[in-house]
Protein backbone atom coordinates (compact mmCIF):
# COMPACT_ATOMS: atom_id res chain seq x y z
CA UNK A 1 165.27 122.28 99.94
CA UNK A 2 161.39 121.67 99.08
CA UNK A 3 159.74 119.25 100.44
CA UNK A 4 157.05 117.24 98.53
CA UNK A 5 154.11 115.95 100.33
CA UNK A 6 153.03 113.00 99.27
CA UNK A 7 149.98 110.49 99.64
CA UNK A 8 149.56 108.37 102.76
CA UNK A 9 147.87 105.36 102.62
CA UNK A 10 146.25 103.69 105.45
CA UNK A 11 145.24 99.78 106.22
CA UNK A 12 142.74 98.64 108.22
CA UNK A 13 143.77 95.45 109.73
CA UNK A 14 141.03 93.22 111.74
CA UNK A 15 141.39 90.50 113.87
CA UNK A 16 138.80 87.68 113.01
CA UNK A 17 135.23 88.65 114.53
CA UNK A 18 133.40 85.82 115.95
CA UNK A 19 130.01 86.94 114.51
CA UNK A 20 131.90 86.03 110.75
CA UNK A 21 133.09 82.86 112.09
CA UNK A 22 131.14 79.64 110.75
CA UNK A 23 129.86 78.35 113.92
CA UNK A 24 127.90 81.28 114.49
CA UNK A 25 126.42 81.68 111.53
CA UNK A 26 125.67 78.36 111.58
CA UNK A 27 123.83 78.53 115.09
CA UNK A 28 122.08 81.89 113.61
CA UNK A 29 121.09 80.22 111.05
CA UNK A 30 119.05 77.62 112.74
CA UNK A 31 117.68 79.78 115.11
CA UNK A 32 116.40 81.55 111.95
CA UNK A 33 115.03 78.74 110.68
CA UNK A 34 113.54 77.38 113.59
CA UNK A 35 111.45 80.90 114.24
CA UNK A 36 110.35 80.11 110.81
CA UNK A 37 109.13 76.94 111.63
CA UNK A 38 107.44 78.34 114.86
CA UNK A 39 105.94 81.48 113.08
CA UNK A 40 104.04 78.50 110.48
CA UNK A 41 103.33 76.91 113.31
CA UNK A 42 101.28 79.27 114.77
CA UNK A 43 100.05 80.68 111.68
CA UNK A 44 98.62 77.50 110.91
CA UNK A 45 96.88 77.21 114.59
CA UNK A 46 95.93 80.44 114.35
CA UNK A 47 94.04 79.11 110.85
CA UNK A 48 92.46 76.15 112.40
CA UNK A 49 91.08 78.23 115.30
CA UNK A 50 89.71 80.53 113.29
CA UNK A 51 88.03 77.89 110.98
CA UNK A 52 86.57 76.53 114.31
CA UNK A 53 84.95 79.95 115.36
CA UNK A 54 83.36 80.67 111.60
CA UNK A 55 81.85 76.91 112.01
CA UNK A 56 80.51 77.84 115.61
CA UNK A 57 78.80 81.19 114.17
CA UNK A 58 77.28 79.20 110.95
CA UNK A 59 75.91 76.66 114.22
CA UNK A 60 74.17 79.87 115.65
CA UNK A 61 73.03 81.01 112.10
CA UNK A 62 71.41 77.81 111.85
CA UNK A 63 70.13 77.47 115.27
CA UNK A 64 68.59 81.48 114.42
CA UNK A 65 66.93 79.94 111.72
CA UNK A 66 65.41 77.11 113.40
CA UNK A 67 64.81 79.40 116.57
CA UNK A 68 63.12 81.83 113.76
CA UNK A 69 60.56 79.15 112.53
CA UNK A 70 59.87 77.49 115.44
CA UNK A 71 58.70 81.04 116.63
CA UNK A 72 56.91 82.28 113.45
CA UNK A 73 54.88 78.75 113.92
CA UNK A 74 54.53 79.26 117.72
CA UNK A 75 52.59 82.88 116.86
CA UNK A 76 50.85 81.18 114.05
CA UNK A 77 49.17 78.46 116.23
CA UNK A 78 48.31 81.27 118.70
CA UNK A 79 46.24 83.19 116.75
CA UNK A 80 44.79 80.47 114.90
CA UNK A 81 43.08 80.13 119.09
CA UNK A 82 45.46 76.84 119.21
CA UNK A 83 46.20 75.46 122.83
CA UNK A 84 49.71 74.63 122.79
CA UNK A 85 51.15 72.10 125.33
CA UNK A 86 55.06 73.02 125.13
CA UNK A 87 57.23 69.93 126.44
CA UNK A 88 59.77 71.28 129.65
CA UNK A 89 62.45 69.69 127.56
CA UNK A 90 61.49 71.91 124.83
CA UNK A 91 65.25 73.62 123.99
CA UNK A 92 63.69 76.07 121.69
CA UNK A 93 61.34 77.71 124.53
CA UNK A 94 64.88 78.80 126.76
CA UNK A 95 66.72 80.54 123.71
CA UNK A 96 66.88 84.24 123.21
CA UNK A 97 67.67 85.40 119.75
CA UNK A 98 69.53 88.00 120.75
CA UNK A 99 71.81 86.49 123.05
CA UNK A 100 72.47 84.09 120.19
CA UNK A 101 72.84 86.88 117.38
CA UNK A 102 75.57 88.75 120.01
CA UNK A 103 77.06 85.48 120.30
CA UNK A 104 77.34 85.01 117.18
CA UNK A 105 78.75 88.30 116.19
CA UNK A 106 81.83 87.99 118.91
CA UNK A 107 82.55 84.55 117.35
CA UNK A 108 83.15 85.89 113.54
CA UNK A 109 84.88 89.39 115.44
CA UNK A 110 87.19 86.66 117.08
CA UNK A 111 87.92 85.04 113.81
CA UNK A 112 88.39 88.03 112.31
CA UNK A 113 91.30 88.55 115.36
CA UNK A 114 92.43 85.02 114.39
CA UNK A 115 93.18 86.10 111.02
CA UNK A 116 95.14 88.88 111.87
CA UNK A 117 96.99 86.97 113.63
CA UNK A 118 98.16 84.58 110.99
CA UNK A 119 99.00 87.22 108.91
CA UNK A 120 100.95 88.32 111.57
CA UNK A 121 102.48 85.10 112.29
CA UNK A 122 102.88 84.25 108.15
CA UNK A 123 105.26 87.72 108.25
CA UNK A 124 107.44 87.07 110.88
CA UNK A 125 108.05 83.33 108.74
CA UNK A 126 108.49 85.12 105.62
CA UNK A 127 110.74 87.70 107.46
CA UNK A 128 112.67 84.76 109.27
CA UNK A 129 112.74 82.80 106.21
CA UNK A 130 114.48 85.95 104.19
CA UNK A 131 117.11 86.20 106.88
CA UNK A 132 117.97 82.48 106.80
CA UNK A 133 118.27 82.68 103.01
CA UNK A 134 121.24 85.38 103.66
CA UNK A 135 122.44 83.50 106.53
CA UNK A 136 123.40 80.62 104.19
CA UNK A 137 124.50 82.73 101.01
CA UNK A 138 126.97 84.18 104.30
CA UNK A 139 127.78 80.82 105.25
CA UNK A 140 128.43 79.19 101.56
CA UNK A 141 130.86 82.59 101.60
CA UNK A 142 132.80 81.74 104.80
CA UNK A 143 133.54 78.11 103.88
């Protein structure tokens, strides 16, 4: 007697997994889309902030300006032998330009920092925003 050997064939049987179930996908999904809507959040924050700290270094470049002139007609009055009578409330007599120019370069570095970090922020949205967009092509499936 010969004995043929033959093909076996195998089946995988599952038992419903509850991460394919609607319910959560569903809560996935809006988790998904929520960290999307936090991540713009922020982004935009991050934005406005930085706006703020470019507008408070173009303050000091003005005030540099003004501190600049204010000096170049100080010396000019001096050696034209002029006696000047500086007011106490005089603001421009208490400034140091380069306190002000190191002031002004942390505010743009910090902007700088702020833009990073909407970039940051804008990728984790985009990244959130990807995932959500499978999330419901998943969920459209399971219905």
């Amino acid at each position: 007697m010969v004995e043929k050997q033959g093909k076996v064939t195998g089946f995988k049987i599952e038992a419903t997994r509850p991460e394919d179930s609607i319910a959560f996908i569903a809560i996935e999904l809006s988790g998904c889309l929520q960290e999307e809507m936090n991540a713009k959040g922020d982004a935009k924050e991050f934005g406005e902030q930085a706006v703020r700290e470019r507008q408070k270094a173009k303050n000091f470049s003005n005030l540099m300006i003004t501190l600049g002139e204010y000096n170049r007609k100080k010396e000019k009055a001096l050696k034209a032998g002029e006696v000047r009578k500086v007011s106490r409330m005089e603001p421009m007599e208490t400034y140091d330009m380069v306190e002000i120019k190191k002031e002004r370069l942390i505010m743009l570095e910090r902007a700088t920092e702020l833009d990073e970090k909407v970039i940051f922020h804008l990728d984790i949205a985009d990244e959130a925003r990807k995932k959500s967009v499978e999330l419901q092509k998943k969920l459209l499936k399971a219905k």
